[in-house]
PDB file of N, CA and C in Angstrom:
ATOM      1  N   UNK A   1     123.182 -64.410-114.998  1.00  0.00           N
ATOM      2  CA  UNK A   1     124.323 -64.045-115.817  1.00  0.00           C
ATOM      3  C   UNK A   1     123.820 -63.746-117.225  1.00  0.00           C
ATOM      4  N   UNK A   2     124.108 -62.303-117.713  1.00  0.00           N
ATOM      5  CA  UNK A   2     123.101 -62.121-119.508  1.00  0.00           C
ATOM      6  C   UNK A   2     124.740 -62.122-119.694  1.00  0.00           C
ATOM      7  N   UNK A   3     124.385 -62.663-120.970  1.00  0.00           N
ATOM      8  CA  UNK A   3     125.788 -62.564-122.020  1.00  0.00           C
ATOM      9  C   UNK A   3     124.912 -61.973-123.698  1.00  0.00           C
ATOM     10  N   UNK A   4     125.497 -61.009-123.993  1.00  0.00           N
ATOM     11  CA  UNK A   4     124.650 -60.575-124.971  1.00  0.00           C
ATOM     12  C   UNK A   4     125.282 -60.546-126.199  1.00  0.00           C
ATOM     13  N   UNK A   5     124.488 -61.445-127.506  1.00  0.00           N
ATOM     14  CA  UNK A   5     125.595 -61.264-128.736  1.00  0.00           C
ATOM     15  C   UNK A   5     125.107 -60.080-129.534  1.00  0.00           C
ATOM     16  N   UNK A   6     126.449 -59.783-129.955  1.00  0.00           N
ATOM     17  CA  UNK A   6     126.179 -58.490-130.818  1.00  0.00           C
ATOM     18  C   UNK A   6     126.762 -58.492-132.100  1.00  0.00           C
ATOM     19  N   UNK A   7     125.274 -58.120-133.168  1.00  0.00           N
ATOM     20  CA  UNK A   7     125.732 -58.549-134.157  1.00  0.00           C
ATOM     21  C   UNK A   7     125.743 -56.774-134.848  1.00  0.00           C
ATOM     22  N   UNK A   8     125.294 -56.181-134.601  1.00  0.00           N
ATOM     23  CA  UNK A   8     125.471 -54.878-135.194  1.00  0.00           C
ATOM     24  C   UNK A   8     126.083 -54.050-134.113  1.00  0.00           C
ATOM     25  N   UNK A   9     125.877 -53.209-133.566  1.00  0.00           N
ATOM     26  CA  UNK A   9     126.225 -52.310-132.501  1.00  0.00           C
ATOM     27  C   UNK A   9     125.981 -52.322-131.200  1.00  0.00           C
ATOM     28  N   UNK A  10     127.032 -52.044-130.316  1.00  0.00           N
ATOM     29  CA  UNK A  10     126.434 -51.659-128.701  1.00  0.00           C
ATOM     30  C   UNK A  10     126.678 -50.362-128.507  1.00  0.00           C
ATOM     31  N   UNK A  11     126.073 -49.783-127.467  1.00  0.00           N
ATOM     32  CA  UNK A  11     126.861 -48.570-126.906  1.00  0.00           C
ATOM     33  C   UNK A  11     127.385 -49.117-125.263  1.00  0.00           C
ATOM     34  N   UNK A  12     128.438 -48.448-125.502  1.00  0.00           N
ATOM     35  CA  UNK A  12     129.303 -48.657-124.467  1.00  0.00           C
ATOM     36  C   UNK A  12     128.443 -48.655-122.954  1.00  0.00           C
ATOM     37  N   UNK A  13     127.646 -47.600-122.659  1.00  0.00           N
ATOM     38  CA  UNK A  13     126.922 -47.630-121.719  1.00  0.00           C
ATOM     39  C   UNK A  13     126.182 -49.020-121.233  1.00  0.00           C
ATOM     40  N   UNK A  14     125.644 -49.606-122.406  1.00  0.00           N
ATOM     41  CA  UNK A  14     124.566 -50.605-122.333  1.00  0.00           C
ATOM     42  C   UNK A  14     125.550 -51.764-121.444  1.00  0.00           C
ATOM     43  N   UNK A  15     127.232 -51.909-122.173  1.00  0.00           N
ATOM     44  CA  UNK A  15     128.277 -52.915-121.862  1.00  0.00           C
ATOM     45  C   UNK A  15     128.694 -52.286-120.156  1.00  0.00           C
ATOM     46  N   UNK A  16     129.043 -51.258-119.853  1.00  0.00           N
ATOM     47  CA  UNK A  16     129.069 -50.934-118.872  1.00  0.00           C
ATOM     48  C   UNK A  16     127.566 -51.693-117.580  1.00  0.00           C
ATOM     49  N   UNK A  17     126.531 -51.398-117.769  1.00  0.00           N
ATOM     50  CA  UNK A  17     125.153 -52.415-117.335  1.00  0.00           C
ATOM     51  C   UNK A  17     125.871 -53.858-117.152  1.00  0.00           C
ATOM     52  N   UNK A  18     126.243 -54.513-117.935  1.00  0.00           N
ATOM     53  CA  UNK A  18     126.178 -56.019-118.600  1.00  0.00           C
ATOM     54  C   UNK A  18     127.708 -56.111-117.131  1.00  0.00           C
ATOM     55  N   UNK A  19     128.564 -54.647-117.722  1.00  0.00           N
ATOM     56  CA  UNK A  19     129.733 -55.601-116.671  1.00  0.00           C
ATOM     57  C   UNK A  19     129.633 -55.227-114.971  1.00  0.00           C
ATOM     58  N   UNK A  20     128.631 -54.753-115.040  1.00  0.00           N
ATOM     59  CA  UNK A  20     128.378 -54.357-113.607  1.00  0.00           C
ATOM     60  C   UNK A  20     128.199 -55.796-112.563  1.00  0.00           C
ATOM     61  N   UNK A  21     127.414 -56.973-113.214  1.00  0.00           N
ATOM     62  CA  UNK A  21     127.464 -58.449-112.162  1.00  0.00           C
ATOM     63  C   UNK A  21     128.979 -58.882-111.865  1.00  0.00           C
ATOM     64  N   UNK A  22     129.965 -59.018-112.860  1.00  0.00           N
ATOM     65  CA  UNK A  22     130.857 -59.408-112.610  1.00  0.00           C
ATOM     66  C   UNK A  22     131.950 -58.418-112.008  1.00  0.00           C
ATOM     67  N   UNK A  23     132.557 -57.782-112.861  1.00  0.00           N
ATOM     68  CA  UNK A  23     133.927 -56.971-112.470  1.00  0.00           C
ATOM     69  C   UNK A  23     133.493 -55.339-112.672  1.00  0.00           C
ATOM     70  N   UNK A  24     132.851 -55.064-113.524  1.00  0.00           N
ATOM     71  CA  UNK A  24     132.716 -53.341-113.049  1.00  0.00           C
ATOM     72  C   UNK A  24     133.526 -52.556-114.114  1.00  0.00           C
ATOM     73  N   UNK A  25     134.606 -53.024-113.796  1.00  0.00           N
ATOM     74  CA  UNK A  25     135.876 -51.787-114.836  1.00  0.00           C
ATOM     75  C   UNK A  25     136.219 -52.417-115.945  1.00  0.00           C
ATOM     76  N   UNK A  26     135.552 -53.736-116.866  1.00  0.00           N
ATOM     77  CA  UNK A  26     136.036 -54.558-117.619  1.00  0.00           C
ATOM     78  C   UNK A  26     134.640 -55.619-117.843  1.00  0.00           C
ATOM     79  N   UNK A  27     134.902 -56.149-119.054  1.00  0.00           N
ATOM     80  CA  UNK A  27     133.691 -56.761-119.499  1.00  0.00           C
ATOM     81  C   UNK A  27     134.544 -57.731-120.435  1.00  0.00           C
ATOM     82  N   UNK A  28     134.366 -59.380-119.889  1.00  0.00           N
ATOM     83  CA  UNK A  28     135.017 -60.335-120.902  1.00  0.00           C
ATOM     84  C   UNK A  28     134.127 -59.973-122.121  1.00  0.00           C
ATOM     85  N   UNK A  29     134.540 -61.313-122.970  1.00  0.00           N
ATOM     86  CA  UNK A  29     134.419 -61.271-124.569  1.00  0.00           C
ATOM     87  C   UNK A  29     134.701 -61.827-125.113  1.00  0.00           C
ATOM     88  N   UNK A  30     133.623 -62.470-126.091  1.00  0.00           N
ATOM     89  CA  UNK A  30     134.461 -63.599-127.103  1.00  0.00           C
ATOM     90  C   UNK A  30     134.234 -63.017-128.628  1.00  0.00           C
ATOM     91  N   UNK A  31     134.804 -63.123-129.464  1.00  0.00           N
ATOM     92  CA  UNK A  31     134.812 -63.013-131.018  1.00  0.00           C
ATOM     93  C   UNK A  31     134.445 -63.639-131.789  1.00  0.00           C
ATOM     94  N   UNK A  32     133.786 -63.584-133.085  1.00  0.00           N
ATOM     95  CA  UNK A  32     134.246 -64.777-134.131  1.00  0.00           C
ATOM     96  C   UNK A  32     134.390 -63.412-135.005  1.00  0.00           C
ATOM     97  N   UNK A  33     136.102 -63.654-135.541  1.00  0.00           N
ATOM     98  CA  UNK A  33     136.375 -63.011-136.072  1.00  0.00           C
ATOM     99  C   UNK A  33     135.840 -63.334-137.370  1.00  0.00           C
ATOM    100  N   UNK A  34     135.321 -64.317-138.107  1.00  0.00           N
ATOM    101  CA  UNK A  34     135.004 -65.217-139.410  1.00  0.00           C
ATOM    102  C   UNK A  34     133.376 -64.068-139.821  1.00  0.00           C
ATOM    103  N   UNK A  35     132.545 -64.126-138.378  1.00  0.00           N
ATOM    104  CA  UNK A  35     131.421 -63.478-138.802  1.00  0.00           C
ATOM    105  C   UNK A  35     130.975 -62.334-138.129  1.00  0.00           C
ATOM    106  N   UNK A  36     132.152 -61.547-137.728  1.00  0.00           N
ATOM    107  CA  UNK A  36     132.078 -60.138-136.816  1.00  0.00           C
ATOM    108  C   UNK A  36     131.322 -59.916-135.697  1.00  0.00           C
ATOM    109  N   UNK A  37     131.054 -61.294-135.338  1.00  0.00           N
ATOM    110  CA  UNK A  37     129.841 -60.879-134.150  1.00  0.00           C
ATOM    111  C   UNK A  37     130.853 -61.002-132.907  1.00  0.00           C
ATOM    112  N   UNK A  38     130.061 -60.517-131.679  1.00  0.00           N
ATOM    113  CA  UNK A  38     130.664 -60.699-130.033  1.00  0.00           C
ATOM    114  C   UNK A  38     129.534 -60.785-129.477  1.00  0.00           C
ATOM    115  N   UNK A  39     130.164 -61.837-128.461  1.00  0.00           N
ATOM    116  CA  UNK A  39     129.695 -62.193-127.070  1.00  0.00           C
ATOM    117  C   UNK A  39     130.025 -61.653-126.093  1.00  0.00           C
ATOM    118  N   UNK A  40     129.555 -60.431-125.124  1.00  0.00           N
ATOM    119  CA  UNK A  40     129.942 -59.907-123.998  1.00  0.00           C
ATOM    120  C   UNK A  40     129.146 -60.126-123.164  1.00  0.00           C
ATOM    121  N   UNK A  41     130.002 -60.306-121.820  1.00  0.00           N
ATOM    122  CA  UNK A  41     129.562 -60.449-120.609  1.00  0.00           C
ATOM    123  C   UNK A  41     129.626 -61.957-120.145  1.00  0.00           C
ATOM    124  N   UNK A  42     128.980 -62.272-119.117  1.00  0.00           N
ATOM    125  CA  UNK A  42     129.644 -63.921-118.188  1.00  0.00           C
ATOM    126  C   UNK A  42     130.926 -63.188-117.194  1.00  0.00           C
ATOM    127  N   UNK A  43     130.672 -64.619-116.714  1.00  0.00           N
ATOM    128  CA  UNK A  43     132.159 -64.836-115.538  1.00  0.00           C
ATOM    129  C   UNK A  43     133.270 -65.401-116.208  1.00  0.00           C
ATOM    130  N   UNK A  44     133.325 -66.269-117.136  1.00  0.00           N
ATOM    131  CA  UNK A  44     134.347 -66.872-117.597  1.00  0.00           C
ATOM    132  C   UNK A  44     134.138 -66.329-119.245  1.00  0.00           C
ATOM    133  N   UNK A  45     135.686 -66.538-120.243  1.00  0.00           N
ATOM    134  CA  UNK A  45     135.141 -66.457-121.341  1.00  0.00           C
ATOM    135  C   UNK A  45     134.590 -67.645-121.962  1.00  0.00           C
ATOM    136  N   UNK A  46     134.637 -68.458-121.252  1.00  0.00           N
ATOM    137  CA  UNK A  46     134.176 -69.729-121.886  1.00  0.00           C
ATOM    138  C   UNK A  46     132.707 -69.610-122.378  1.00  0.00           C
ATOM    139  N   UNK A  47     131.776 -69.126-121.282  1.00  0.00           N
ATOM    140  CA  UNK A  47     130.644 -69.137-121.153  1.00  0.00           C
ATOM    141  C   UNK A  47     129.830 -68.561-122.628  1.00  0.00           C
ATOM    142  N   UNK A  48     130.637 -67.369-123.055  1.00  0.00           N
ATOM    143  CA  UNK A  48     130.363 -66.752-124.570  1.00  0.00           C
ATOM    144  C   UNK A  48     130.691 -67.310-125.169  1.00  0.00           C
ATOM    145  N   UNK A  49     131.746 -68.131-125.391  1.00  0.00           N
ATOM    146  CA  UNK A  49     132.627 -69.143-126.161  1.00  0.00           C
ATOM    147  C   UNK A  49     131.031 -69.939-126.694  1.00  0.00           C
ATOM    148  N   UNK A  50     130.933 -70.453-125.381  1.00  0.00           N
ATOM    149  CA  UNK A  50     129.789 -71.515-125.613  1.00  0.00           C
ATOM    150  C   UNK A  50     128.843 -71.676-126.283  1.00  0.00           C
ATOM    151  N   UNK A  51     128.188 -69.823-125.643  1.00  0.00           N
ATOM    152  CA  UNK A  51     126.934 -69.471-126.764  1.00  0.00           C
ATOM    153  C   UNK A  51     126.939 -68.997-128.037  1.00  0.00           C
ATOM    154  N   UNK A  52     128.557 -68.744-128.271  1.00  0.00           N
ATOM    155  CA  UNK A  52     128.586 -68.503-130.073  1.00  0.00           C
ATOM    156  C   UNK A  52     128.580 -69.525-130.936  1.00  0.00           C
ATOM    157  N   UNK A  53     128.976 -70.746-130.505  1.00  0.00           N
ATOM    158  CA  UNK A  53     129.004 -72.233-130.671  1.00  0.00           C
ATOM    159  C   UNK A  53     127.825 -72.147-131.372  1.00  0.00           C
ATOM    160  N   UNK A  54     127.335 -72.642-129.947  1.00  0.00           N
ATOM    161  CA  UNK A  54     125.402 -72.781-130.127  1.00  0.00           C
ATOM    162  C   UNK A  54     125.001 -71.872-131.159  1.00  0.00           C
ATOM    163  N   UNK A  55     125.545 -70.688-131.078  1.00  0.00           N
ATOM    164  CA  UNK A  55     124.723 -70.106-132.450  1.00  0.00           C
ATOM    165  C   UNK A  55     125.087 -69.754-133.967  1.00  0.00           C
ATOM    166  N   UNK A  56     126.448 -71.133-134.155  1.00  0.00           N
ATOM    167  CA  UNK A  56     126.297 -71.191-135.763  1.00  0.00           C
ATOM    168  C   UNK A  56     127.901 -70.882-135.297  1.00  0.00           C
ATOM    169  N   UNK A  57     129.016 -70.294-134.580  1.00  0.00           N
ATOM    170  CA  UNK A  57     130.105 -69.818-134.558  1.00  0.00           C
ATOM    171  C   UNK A  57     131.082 -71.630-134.592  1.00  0.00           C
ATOM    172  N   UNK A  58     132.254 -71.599-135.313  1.00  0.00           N
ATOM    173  CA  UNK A  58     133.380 -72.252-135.434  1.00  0.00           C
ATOM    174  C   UNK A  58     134.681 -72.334-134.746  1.00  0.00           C
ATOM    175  N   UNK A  59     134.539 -73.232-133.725  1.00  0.00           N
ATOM    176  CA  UNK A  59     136.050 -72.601-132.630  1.00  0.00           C
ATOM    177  C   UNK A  59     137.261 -72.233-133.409  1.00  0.00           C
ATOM    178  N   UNK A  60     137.684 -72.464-134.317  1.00  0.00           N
ATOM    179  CA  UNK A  60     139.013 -71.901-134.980  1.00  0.00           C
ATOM    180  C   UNK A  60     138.758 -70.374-135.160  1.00  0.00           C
ATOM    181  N   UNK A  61     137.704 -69.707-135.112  1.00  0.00           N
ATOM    182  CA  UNK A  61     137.262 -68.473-135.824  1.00  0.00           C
ATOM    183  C   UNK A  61     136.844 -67.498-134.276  1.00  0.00           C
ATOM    184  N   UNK A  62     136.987 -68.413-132.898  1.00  0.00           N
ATOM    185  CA  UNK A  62     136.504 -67.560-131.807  1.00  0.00           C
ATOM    186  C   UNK A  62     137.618 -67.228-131.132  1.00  0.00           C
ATOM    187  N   UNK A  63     137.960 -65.970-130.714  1.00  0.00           N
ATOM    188  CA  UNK A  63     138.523 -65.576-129.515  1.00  0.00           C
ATOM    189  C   UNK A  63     138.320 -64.804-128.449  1.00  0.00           C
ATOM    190  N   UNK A  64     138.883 -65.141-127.337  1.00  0.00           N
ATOM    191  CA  UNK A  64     138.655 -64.187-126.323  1.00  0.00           C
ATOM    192  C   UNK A  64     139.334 -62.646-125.875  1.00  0.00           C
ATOM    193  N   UNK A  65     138.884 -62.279-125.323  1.00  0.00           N
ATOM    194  CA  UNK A  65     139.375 -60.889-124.624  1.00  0.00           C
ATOM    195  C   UNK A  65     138.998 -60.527-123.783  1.00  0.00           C
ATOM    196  N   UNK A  66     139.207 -58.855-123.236  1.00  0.00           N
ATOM    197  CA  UNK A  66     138.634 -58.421-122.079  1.00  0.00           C
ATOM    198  C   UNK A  66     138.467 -57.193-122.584  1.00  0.00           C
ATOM    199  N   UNK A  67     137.520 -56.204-122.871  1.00  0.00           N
ATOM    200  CA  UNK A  67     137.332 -54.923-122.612  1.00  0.00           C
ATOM    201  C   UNK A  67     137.350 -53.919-121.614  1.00  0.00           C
ATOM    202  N   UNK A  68     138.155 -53.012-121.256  1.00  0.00           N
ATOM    203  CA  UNK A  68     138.371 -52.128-120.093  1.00  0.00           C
ATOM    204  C   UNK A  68     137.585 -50.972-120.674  1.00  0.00           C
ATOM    205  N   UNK A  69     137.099 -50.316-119.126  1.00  0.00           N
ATOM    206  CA  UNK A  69     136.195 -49.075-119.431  1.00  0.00           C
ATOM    207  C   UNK A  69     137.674 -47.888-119.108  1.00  0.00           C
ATOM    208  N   UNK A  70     137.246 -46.627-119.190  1.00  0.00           N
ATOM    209  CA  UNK A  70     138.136 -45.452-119.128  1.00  0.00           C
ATOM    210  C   UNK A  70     139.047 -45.729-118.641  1.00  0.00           C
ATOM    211  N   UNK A  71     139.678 -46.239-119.752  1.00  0.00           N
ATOM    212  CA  UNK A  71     141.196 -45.994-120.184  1.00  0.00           C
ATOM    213  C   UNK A  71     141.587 -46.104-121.538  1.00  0.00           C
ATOM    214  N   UNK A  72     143.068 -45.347-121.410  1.00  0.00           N
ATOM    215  CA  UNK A  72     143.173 -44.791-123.214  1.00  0.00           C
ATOM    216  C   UNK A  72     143.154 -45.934-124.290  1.00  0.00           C
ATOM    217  N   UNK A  73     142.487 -45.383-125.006  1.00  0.00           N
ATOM    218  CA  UNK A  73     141.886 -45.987-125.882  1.00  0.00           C
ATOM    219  C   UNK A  73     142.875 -47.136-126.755  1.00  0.00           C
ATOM    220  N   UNK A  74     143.806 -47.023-126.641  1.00  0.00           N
ATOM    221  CA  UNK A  74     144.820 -48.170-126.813  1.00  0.00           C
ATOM    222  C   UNK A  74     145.036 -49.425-125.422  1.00  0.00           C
ATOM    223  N   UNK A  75     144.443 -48.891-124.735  1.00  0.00           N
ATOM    224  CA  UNK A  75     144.987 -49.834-123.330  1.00  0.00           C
ATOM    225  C   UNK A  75     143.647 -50.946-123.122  1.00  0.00           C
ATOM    226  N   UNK A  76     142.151 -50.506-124.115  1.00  0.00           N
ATOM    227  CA  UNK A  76     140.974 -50.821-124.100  1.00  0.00           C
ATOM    228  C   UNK A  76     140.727 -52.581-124.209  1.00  0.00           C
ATOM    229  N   UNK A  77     141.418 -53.433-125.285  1.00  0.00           N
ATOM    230  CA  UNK A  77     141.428 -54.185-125.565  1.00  0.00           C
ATOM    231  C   UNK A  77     142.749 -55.293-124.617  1.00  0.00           C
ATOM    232  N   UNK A  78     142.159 -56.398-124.129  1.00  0.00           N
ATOM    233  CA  UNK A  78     143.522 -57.361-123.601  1.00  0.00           C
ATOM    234  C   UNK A  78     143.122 -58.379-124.025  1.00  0.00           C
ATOM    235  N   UNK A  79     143.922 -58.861-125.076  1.00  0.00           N
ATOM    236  CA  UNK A  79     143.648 -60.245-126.153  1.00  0.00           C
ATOM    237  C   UNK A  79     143.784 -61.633-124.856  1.00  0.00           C
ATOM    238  N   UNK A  80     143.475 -61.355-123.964  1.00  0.00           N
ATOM    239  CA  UNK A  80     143.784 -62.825-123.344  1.00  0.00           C
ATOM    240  C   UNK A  80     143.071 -63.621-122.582  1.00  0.00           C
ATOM    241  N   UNK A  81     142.901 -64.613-122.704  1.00  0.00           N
ATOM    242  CA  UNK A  81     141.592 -65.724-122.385  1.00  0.00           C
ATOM    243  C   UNK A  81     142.870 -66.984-122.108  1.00  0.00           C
ATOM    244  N   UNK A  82     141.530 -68.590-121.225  1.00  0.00           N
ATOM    245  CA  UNK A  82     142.316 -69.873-121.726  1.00  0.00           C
ATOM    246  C   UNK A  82     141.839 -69.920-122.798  1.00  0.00           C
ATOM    247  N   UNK A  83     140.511 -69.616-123.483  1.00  0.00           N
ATOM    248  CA  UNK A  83     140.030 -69.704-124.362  1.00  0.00           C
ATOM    249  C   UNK A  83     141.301 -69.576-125.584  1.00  0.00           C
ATOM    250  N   UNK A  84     142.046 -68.865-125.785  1.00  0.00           N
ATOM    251  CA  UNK A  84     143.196 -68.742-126.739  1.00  0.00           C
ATOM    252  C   UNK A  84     144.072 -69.675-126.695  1.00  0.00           C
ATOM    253  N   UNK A  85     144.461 -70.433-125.844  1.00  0.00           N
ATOM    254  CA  UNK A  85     145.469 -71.265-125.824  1.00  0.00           C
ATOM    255  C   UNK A  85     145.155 -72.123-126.870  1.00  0.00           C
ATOM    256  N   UNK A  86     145.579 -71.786-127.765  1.00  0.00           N
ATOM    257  CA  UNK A  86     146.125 -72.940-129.030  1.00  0.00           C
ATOM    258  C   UNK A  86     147.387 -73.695-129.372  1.00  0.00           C
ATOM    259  N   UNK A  87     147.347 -74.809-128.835  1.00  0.00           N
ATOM    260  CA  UNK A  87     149.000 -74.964-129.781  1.00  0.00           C
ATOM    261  C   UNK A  87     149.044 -75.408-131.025  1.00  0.00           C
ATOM    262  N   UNK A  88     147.747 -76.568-131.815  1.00  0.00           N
ATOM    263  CA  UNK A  88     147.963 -76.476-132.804  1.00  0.00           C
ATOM    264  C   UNK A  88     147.716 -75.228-133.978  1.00  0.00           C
ATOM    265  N   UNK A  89     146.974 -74.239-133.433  1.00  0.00           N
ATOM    266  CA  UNK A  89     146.598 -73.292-134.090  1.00  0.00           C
ATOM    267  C   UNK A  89     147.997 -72.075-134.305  1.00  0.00           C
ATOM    268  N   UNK A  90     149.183 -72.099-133.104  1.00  0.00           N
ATOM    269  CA  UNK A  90     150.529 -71.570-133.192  1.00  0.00           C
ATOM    270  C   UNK A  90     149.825 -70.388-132.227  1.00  0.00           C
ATOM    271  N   UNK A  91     149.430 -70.580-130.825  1.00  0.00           N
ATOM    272  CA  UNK A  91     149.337 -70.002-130.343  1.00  0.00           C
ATOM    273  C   UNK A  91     149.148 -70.761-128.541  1.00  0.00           C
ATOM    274  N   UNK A  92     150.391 -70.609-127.951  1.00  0.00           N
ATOM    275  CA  UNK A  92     150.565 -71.315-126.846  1.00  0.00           C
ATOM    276  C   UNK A  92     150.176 -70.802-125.336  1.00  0.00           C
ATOM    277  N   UNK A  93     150.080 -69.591-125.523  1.00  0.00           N
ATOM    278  CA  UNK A  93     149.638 -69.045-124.663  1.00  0.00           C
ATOM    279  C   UNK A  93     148.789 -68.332-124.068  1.00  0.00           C
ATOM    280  N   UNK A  94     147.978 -67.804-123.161  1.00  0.00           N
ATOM    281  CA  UNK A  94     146.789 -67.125-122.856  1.00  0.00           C
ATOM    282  C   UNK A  94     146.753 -66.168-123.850  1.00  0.00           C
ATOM    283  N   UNK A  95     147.243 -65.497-124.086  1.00  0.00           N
ATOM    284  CA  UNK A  95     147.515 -63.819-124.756  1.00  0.00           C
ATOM    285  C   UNK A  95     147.520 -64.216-126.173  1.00  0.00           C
ATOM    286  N   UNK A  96     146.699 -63.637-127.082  1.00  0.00           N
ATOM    287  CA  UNK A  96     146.804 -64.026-128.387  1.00  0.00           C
ATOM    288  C   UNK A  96     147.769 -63.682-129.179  1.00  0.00           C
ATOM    289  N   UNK A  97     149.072 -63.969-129.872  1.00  0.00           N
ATOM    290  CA  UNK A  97     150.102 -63.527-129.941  1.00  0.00           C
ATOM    291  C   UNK A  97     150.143 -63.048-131.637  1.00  0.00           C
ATOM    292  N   UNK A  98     149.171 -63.677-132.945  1.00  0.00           N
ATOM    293  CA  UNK A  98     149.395 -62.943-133.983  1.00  0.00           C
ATOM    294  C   UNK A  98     148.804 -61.631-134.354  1.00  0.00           C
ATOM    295  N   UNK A  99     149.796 -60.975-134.634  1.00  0.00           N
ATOM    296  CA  UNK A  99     149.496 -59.298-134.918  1.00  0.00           C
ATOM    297  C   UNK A  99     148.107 -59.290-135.311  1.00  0.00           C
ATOM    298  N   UNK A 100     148.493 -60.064-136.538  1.00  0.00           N
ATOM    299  CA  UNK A 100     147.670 -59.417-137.568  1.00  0.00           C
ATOM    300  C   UNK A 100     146.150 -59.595-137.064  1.00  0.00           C
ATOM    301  N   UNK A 101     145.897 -60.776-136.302  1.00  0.00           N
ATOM    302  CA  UNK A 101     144.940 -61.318-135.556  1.00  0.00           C
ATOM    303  C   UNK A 101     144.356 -60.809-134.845  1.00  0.00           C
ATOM    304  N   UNK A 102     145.213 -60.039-133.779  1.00  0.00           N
ATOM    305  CA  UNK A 102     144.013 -58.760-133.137  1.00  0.00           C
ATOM    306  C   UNK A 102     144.087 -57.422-134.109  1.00  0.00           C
ATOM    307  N   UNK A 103     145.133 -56.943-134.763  1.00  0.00           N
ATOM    308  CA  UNK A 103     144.541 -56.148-135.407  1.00  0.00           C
ATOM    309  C   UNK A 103     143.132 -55.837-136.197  1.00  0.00           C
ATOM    310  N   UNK A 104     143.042 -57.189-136.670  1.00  0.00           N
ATOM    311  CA  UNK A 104     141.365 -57.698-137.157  1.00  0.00           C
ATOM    312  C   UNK A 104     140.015 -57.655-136.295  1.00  0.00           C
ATOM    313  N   UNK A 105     140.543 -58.334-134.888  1.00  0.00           N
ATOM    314  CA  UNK A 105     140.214 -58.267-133.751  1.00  0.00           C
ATOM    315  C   UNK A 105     139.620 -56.800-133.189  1.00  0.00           C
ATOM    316  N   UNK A 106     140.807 -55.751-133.124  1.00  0.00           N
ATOM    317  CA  UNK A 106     140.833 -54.311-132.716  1.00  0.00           C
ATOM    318  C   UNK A 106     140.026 -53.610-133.865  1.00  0.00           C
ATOM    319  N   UNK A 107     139.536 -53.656-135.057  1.00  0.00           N
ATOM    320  CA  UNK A 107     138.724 -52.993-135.978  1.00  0.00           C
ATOM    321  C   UNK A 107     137.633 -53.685-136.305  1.00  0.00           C
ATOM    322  N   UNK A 108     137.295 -54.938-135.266  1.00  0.00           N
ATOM    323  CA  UNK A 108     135.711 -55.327-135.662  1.00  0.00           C
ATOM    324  C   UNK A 108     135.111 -54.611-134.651  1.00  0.00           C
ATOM    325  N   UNK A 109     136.020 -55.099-133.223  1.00  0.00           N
ATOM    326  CA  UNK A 109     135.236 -54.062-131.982  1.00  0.00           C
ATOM    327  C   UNK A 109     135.398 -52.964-132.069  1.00  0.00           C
ATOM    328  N   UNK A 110     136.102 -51.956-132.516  1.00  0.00           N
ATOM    329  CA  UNK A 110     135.893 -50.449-132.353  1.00  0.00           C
ATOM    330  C   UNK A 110     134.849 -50.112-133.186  1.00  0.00           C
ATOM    331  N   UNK A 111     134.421 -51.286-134.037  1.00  0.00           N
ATOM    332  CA  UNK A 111     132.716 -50.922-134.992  1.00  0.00           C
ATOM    333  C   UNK A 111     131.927 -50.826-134.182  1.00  0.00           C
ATOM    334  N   UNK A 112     132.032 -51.977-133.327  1.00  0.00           N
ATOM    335  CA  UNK A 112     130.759 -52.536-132.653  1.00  0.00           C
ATOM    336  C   UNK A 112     130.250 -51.915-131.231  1.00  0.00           C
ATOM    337  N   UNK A 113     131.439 -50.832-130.797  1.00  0.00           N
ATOM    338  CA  UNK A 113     130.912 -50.386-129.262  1.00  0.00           C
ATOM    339  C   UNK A 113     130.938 -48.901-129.987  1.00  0.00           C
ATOM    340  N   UNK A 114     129.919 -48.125-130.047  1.00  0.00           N
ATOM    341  CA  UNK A 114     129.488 -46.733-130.030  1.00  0.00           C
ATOM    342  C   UNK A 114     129.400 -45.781-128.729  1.00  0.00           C
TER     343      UNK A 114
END
């Protein structure tokens, strides 16, 4: 299982490779929105969760997602993990529910996949 962090750029192709062990049309993902980096790839999002930990990342500052391959470019991003379930953070459910939050979310990754 490679889970690869990315701190400057991927190209999409390379993520396409990475999601080929698991699902094919989609590639989990974790965030730290605090220091713009991602974790893609694993079976669970936990698993990236884990290794951003390990490498200096703050769970209040990580979230999960899923990246989809060809499809429109609005449909690309699905904010939802258990990894998100926060309740003290005001977020109760899988699906990350503040706007503004993936909006932040949606303009670190459209940097980061070329």
């Amino acid at each position: 299982m490679e889970i690869r962090i990315v701190e400057d750029v991927i190209a999409e192709s390379a993520l396409r490779e990475l999601a080929k062990d698991f699902y094919g049309h989609m590639i989990k993902a974790v965030i730290d929105v605090d220091r713009e980096i991602i974790a893609f790839g694993g079976e669970y999002h936990m698993d990236a969760n884990v290794l951003l930990i390990e490498h200096g990342s703050q769970q209040l500052n990580v979230w999960g997602f899923n990246w989809y391959f060809d499809v429109p470019e609005s449909d690309r991003i699905e904010y939802t993990s258990l990894i998100n379930i926060r309740p003290h953070a005001g977020n109760k459910s899988l699906e990350l529910m503040n706007e503004e939050l993936r909006q932040k979310i949606k303009a670190i990754v459209f940097k980061k996949i070329v």
